[in-house]
PDB file of N, CA and C in Angstrom:
ATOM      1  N   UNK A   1       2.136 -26.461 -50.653  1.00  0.00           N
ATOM      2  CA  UNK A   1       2.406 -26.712 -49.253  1.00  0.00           C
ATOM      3  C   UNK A   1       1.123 -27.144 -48.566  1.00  0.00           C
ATOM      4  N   UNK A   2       0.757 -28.149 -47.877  1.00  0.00           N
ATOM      5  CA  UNK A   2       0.113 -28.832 -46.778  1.00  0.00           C
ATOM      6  C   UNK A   2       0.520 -28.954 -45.685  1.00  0.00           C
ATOM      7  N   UNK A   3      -0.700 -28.649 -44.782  1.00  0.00           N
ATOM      8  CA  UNK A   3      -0.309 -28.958 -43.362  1.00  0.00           C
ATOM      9  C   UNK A   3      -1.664 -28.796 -42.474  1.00  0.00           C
ATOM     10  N   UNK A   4      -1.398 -29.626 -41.391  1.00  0.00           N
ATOM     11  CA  UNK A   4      -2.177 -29.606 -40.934  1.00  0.00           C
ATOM     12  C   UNK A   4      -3.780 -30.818 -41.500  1.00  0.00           C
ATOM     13  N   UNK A   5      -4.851 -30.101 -41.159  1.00  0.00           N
ATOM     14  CA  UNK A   5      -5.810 -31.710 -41.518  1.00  0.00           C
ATOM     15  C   UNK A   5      -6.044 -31.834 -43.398  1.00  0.00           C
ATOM     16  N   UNK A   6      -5.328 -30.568 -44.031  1.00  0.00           N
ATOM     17  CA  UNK A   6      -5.230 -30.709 -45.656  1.00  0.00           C
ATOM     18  C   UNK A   6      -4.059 -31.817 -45.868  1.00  0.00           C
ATOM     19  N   UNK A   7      -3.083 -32.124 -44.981  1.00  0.00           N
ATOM     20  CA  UNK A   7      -2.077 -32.990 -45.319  1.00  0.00           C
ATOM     21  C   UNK A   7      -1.943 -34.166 -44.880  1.00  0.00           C
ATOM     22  N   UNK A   8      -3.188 -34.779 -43.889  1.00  0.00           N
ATOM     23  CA  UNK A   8      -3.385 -35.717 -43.604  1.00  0.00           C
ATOM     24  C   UNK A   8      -4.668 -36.158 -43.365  1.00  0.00           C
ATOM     25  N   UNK A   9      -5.406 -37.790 -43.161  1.00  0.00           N
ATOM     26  CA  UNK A   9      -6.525 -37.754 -42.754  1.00  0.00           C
ATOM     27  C   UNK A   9      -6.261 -38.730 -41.694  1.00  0.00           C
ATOM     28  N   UNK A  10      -7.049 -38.601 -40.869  1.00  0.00           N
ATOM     29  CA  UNK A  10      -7.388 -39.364 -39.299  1.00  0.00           C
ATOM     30  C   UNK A  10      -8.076 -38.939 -38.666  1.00  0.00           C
ATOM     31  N   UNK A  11      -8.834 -40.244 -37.749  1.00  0.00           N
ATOM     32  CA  UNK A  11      -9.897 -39.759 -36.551  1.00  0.00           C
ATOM     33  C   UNK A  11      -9.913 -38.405 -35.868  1.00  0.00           C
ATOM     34  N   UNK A  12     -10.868 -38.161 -36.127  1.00  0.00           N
ATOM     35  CA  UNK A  12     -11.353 -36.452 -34.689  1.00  0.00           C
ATOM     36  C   UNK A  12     -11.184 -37.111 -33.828  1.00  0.00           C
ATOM     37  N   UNK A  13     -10.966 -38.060 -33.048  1.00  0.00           N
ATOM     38  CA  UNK A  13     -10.607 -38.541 -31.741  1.00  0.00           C
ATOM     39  C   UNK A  13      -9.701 -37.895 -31.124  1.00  0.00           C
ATOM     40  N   UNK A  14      -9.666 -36.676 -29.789  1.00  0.00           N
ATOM     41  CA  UNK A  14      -8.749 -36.016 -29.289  1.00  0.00           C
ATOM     42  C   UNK A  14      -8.774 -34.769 -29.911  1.00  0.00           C
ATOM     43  N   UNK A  15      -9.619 -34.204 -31.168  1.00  0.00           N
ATOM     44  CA  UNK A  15      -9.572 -32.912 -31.443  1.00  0.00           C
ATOM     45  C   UNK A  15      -7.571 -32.245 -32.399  1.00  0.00           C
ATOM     46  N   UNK A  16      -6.954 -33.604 -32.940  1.00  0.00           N
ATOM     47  CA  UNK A  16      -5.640 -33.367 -33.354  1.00  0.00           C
ATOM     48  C   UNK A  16      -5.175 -32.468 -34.551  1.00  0.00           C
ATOM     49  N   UNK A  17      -6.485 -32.828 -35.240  1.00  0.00           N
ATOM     50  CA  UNK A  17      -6.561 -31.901 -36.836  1.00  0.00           C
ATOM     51  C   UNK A  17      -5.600 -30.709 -36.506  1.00  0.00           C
ATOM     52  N   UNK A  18      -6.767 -29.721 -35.820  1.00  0.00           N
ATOM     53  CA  UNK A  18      -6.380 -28.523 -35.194  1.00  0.00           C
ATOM     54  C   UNK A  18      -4.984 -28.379 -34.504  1.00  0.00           C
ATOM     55  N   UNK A  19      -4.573 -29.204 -33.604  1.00  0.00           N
ATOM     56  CA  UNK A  19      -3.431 -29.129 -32.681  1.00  0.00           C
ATOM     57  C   UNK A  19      -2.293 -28.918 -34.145  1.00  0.00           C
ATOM     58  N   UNK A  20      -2.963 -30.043 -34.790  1.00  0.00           N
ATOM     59  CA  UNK A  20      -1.383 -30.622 -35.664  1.00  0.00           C
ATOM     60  C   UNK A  20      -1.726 -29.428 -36.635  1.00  0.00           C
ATOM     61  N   UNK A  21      -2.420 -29.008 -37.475  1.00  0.00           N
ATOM     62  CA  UNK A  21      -2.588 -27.690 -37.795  1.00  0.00           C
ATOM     63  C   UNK A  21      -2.141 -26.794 -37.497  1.00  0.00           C
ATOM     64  N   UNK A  22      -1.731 -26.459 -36.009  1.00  0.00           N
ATOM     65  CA  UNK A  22      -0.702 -25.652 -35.870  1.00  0.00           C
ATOM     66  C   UNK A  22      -0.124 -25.354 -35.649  1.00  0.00           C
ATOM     67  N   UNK A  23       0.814 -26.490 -35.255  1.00  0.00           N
ATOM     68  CA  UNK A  23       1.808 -27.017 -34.618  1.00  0.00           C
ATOM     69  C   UNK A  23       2.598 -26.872 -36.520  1.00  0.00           C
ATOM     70  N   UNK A  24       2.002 -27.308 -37.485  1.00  0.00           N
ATOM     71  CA  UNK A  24       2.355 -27.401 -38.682  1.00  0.00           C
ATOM     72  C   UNK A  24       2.944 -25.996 -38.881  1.00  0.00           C
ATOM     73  N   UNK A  25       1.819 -25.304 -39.178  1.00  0.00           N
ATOM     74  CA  UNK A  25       2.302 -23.428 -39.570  1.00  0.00           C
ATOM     75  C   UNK A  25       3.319 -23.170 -39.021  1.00  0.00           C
ATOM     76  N   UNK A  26       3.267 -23.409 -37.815  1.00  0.00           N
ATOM     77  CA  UNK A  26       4.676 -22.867 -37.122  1.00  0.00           C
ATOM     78  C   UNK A  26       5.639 -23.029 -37.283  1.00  0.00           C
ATOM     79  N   UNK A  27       5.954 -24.613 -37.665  1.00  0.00           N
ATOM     80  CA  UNK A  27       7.128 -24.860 -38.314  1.00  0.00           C
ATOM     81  C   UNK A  27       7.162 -24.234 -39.687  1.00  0.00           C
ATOM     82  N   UNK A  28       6.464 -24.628 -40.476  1.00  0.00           N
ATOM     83  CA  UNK A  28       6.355 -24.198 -41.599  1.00  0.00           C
ATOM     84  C   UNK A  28       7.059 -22.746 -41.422  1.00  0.00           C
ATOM     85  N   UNK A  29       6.149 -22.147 -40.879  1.00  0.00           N
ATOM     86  CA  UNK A  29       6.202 -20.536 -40.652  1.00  0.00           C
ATOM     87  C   UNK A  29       7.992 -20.181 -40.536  1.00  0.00           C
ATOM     88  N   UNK A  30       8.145 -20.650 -39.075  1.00  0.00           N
ATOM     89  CA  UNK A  30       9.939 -20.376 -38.929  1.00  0.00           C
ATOM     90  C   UNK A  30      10.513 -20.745 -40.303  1.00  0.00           C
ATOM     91  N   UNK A  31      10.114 -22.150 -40.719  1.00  0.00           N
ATOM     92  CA  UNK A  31      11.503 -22.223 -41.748  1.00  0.00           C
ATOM     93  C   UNK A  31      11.852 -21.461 -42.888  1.00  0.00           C
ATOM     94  N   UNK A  32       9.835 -21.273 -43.218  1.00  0.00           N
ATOM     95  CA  UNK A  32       9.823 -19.697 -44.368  1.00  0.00           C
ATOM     96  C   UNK A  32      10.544 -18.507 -44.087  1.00  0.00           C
ATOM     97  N   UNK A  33      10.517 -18.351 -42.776  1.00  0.00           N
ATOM     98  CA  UNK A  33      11.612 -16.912 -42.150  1.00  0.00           C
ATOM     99  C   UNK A  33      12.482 -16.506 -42.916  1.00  0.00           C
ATOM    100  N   UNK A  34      12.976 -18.263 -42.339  1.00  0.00           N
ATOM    101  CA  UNK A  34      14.986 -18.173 -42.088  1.00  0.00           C
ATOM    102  C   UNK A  34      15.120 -18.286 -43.868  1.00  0.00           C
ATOM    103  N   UNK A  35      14.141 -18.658 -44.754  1.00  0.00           N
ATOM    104  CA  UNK A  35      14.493 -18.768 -46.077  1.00  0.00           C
ATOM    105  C   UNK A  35      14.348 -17.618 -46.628  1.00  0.00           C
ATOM    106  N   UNK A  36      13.272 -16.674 -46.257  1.00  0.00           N
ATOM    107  CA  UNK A  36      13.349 -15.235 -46.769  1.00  0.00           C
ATOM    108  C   UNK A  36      14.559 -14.398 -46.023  1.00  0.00           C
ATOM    109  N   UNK A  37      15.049 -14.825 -44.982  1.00  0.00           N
ATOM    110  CA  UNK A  37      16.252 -14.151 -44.676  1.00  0.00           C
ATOM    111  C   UNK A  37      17.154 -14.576 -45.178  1.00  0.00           C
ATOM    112  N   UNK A  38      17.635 -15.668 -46.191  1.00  0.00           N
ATOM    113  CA  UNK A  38      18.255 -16.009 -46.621  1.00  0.00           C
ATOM    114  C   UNK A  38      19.467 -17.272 -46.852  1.00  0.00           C
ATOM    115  N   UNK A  39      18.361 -18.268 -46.233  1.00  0.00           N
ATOM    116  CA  UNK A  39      18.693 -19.299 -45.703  1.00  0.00           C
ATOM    117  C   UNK A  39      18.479 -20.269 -47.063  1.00  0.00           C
ATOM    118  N   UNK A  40      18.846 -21.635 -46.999  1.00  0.00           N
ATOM    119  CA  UNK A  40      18.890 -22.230 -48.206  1.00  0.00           C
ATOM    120  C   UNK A  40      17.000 -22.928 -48.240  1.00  0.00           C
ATOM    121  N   UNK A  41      16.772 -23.028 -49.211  1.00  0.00           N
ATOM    122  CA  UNK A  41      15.300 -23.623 -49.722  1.00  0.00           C
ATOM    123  C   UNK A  41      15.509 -24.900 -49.077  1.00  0.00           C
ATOM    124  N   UNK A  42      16.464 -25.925 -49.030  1.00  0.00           N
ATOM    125  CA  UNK A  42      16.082 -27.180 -48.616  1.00  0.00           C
ATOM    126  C   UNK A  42      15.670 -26.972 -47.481  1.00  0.00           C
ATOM    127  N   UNK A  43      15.809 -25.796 -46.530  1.00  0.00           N
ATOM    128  CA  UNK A  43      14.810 -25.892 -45.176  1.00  0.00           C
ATOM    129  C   UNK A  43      13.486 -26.618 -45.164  1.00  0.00           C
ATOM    130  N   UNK A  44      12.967 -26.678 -46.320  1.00  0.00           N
ATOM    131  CA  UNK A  44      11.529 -26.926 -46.516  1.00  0.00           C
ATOM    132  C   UNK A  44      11.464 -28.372 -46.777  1.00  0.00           C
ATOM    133  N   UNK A  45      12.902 -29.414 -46.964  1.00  0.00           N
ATOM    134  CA  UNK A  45      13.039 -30.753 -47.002  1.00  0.00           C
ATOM    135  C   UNK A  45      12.939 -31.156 -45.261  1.00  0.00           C
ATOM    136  N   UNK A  46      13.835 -30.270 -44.490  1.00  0.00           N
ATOM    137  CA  UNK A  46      13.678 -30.197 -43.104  1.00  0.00           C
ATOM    138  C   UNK A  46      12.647 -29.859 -42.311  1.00  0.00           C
ATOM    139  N   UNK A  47      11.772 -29.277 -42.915  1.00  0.00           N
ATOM    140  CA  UNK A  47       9.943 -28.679 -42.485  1.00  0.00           C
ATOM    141  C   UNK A  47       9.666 -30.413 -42.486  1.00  0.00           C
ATOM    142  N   UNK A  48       9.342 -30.526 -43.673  1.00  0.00           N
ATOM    143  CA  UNK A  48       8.808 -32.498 -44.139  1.00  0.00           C
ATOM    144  C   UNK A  48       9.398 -33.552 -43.370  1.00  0.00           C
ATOM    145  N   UNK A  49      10.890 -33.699 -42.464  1.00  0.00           N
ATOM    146  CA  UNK A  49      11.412 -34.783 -42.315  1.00  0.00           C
ATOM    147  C   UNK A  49      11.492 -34.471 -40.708  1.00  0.00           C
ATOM    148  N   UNK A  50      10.870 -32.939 -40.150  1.00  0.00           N
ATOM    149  CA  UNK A  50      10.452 -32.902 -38.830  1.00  0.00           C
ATOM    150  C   UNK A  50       8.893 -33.138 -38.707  1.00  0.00           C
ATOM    151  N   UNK A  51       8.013 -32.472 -39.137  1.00  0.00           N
ATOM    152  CA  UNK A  51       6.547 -32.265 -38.937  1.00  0.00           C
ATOM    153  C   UNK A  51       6.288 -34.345 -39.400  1.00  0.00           C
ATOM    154  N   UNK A  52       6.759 -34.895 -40.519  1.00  0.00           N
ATOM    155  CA  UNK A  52       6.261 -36.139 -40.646  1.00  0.00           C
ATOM    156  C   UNK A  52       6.339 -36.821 -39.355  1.00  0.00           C
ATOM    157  N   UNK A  53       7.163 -37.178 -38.860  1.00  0.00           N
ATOM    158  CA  UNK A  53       7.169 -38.159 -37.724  1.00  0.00           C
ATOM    159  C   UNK A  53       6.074 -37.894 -36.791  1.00  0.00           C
ATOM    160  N   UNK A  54       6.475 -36.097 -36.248  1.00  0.00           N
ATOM    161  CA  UNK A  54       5.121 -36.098 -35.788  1.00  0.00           C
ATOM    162  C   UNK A  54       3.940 -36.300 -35.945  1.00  0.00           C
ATOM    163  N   UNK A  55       3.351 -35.991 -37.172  1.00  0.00           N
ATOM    164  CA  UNK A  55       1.872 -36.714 -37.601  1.00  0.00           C
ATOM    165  C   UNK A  55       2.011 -37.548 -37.746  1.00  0.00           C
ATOM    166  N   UNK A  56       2.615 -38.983 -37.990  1.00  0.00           N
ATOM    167  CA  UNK A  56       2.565 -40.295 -38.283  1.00  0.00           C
ATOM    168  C   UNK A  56       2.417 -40.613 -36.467  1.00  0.00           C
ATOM    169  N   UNK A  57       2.922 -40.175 -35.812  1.00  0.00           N
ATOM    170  CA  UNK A  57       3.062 -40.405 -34.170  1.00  0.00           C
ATOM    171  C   UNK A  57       1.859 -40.574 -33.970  1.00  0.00           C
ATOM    172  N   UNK A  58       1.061 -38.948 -34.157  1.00  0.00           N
ATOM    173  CA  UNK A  58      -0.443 -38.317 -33.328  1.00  0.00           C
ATOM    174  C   UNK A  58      -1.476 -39.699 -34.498  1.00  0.00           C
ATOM    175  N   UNK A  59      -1.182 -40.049 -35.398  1.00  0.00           N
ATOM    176  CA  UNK A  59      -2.130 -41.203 -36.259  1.00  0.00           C
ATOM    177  C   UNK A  59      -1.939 -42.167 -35.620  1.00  0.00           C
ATOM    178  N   UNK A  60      -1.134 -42.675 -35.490  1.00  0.00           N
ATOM    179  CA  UNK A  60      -1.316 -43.886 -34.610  1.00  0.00           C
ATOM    180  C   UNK A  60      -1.743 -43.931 -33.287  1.00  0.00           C
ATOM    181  N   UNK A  61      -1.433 -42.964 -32.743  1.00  0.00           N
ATOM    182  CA  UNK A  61      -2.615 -42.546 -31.420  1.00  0.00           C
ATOM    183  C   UNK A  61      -3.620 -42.812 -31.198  1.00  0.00           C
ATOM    184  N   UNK A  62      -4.203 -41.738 -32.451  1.00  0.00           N
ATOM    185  CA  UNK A  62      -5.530 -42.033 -32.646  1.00  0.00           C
ATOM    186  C   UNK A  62      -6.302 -43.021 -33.272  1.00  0.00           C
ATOM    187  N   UNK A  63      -5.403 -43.504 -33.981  1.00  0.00           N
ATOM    188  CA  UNK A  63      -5.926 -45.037 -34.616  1.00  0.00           C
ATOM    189  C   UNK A  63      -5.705 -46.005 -33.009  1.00  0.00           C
ATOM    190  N   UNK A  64      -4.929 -45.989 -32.420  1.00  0.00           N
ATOM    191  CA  UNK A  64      -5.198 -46.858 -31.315  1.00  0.00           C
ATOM    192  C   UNK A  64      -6.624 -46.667 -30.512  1.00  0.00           C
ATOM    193  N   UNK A  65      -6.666 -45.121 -30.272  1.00  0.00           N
ATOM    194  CA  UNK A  65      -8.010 -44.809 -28.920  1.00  0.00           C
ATOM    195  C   UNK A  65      -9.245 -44.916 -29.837  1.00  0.00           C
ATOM    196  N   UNK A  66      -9.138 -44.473 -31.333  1.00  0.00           N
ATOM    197  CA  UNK A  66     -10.241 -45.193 -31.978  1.00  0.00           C
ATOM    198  C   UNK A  66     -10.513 -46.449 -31.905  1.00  0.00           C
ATOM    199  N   UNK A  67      -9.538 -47.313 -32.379  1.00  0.00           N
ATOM    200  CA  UNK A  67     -10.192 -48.756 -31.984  1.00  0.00           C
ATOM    201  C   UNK A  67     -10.297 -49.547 -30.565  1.00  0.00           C
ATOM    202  N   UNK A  68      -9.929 -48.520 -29.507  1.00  0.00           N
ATOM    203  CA  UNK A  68      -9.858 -49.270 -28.108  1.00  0.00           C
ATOM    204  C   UNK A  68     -11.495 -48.511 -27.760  1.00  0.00           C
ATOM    205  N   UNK A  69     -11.722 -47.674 -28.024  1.00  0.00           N
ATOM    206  CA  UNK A  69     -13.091 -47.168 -27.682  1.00  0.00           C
ATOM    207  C   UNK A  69     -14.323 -47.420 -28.911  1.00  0.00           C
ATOM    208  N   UNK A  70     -13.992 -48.537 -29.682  1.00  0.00           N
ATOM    209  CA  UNK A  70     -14.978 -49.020 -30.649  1.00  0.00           C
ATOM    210  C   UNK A  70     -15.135 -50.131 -30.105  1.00  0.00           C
ATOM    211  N   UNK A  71     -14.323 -51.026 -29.365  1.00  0.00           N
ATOM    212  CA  UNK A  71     -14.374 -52.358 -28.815  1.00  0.00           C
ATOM    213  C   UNK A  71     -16.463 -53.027 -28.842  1.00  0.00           C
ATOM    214  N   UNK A  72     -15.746 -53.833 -28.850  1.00  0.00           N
ATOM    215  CA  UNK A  72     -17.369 -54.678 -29.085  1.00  0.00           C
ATOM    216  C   UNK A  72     -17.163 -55.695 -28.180  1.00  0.00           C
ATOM    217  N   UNK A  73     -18.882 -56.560 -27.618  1.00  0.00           N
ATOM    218  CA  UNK A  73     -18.838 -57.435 -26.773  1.00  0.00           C
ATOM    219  C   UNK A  73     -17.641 -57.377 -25.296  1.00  0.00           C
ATOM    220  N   UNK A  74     -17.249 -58.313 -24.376  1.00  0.00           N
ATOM    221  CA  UNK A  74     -16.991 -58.282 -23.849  1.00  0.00           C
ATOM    222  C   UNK A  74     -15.470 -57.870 -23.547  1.00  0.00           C
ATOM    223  N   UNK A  75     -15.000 -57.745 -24.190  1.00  0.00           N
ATOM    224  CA  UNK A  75     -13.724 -56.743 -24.490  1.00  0.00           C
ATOM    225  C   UNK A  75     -14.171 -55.035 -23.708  1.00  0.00           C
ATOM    226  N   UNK A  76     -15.551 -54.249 -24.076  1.00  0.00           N
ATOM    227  CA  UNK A  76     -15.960 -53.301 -23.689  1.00  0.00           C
ATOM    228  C   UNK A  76     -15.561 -53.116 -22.214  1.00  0.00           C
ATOM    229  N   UNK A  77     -15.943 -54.105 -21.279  1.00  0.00           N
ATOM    230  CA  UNK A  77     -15.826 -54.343 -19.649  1.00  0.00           C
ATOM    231  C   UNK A  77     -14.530 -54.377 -19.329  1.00  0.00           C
ATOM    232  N   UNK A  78     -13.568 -55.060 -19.791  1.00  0.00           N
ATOM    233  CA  UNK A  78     -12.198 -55.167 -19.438  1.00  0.00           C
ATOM    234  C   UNK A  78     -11.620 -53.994 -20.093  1.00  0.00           C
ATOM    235  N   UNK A  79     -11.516 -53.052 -20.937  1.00  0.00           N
ATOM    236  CA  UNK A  79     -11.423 -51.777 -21.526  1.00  0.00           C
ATOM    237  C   UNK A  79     -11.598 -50.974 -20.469  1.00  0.00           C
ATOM    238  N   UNK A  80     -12.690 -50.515 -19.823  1.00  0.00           N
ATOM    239  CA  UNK A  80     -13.628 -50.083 -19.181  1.00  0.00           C
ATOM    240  C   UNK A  80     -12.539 -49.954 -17.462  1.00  0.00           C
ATOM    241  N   UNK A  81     -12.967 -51.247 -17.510  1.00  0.00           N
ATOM    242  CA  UNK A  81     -11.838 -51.695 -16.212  1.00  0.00           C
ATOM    243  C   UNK A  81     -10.518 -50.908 -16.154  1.00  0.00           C
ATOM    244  N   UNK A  82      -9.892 -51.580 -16.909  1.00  0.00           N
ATOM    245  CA  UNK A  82      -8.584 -50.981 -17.281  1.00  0.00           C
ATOM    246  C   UNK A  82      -8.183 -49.435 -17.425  1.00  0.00           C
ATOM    247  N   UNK A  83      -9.291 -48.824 -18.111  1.00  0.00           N
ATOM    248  CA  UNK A  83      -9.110 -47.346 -18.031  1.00  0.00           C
ATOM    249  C   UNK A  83      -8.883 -46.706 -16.640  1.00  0.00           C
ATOM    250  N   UNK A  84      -9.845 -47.330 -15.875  1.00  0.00           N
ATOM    251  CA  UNK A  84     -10.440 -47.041 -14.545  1.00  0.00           C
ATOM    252  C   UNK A  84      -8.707 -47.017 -13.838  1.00  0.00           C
ATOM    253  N   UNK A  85      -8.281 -48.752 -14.256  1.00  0.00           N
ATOM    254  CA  UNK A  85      -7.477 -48.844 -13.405  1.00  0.00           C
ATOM    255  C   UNK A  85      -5.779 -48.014 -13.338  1.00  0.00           C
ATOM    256  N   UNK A  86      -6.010 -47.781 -14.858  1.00  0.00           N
ATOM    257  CA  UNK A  86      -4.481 -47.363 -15.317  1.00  0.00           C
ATOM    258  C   UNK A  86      -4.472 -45.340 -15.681  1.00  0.00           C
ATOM    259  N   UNK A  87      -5.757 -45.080 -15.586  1.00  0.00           N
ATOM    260  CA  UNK A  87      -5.979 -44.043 -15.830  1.00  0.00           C
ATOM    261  C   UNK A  87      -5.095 -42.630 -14.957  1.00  0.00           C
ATOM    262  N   UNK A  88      -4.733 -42.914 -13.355  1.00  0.00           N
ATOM    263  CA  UNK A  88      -3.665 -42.259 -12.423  1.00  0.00           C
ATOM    264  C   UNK A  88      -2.477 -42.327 -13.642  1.00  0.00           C
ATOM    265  N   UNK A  89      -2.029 -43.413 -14.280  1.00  0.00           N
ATOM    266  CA  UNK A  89      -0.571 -43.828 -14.366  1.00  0.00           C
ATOM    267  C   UNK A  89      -0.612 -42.744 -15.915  1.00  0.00           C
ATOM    268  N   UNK A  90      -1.776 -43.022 -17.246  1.00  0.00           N
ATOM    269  CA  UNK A  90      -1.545 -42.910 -18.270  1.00  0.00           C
ATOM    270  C   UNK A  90      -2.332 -40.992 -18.683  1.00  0.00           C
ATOM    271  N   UNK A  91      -3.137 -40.412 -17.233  1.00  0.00           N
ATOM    272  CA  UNK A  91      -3.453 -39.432 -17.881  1.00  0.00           C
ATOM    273  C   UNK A  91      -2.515 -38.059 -18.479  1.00  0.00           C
ATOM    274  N   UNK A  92      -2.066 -38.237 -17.400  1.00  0.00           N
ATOM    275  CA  UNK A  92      -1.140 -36.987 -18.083  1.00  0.00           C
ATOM    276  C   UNK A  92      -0.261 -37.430 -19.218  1.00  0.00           C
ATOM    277  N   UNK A  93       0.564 -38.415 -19.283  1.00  0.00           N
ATOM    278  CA  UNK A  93       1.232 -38.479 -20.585  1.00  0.00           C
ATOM    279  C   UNK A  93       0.367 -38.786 -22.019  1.00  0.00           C
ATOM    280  N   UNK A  94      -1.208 -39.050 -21.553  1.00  0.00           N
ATOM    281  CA  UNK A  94      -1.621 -39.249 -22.898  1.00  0.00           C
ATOM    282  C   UNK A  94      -2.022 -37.624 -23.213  1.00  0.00           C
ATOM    283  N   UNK A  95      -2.340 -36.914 -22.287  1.00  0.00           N
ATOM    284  CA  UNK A  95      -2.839 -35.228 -22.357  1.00  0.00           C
ATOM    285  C   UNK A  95      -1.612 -34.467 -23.112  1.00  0.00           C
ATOM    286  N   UNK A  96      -0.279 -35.176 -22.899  1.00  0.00           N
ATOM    287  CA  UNK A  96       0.952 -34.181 -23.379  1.00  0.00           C
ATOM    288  C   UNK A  96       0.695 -34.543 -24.838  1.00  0.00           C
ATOM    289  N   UNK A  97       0.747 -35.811 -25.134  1.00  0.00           N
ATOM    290  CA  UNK A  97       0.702 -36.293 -26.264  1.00  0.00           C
ATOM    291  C   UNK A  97      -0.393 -35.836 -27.021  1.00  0.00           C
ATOM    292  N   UNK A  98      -1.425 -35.689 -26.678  1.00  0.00           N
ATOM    293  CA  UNK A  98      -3.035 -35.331 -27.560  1.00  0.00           C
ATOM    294  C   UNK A  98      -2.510 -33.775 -27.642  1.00  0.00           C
ATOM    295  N   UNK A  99      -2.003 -33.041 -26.797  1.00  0.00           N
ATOM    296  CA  UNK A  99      -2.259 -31.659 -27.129  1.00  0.00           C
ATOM    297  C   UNK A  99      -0.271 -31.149 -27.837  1.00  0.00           C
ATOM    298  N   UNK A 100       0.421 -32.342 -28.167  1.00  0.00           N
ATOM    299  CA  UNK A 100       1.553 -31.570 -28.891  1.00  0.00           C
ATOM    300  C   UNK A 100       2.523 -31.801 -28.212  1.00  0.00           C
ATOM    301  N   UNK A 101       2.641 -31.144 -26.863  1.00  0.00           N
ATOM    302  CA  UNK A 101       3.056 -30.184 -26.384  1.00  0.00           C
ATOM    303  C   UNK A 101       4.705 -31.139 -26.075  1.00  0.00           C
ATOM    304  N   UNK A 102       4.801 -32.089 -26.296  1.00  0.00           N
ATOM    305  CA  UNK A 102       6.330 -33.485 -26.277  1.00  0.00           C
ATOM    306  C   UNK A 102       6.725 -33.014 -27.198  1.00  0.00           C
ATOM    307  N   UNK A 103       6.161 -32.328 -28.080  1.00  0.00           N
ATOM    308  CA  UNK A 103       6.842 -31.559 -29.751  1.00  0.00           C
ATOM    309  C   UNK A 103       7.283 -30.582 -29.673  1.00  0.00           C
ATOM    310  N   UNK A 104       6.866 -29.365 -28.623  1.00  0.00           N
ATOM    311  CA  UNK A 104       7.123 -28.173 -28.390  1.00  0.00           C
ATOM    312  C   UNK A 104       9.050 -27.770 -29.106  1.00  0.00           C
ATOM    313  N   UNK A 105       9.622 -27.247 -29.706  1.00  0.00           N
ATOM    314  CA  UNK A 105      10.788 -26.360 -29.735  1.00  0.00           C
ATOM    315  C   UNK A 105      11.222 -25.401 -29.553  1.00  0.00           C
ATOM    316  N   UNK A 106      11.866 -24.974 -28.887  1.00  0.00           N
ATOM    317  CA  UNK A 106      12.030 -23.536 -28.688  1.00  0.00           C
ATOM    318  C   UNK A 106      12.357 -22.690 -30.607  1.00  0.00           C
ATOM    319  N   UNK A 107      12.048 -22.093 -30.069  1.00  0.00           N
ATOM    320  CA  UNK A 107      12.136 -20.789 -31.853  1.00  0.00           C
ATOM    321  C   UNK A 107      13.232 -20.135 -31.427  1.00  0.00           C
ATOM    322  N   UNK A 108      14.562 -19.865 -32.109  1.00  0.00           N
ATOM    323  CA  UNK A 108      14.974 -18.992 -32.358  1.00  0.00           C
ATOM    324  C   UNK A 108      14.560 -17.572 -33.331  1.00  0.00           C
ATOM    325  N   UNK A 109      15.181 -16.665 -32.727  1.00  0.00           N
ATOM    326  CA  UNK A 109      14.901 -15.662 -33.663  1.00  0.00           C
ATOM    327  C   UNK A 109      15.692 -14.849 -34.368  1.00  0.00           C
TER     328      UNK A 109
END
């Protein structure tokens, strides 16, 4: 079992390793529950075909703000600009997104 920054690699940009780390266990964690209570093993096909999307999501994220904040030459200024300008519109939904929290599920117990 992998999860978290053992099951994937991508930019420290945003600090995600960690987030998705344990955002991982948790799932992980519940589905181990419901399988020691007696639930069927393919839960753990359902661990893989929820947690993937999400890390493939938070990678491309960060593969985007990595290469928008590597920019070179005059691209840098209009970047720059743009942050400035769109930054009211895009902070909070990029903050939900960097820290998980659009993933959140409630747990049954």
């Amino acid at each position: 079992m992998l999860a978290g920054d053992a099951a994937r690699v991508h930019s420290p940009l945003g600090g995600q390793g960690m987030n998705l780390g344990i955002h991982d266990a948790i799932a992980l964690g519940h589905e181990l529950s419901r399988i020691a209570q007696g639930a069927s093993p393919d839960l753990l096909d359902a661990y893989n075909s929820t947690q993937r999307p999400v890390a493939e999501q938070v990678i491309s994220i960060t593969d985007r703000l990595t290469k928008i904040a590597t920019v070179q030459g005059g691209l840098r200024q209009i970047r720059n600009l743009s942050v400035i300008a769109l930054s009211f519109i895009i902070r909070r939904a990029l903050a939900r997104r960097l820290s998980l929290l659009g993933y959140v599920k409630e747990v049954r117990a």
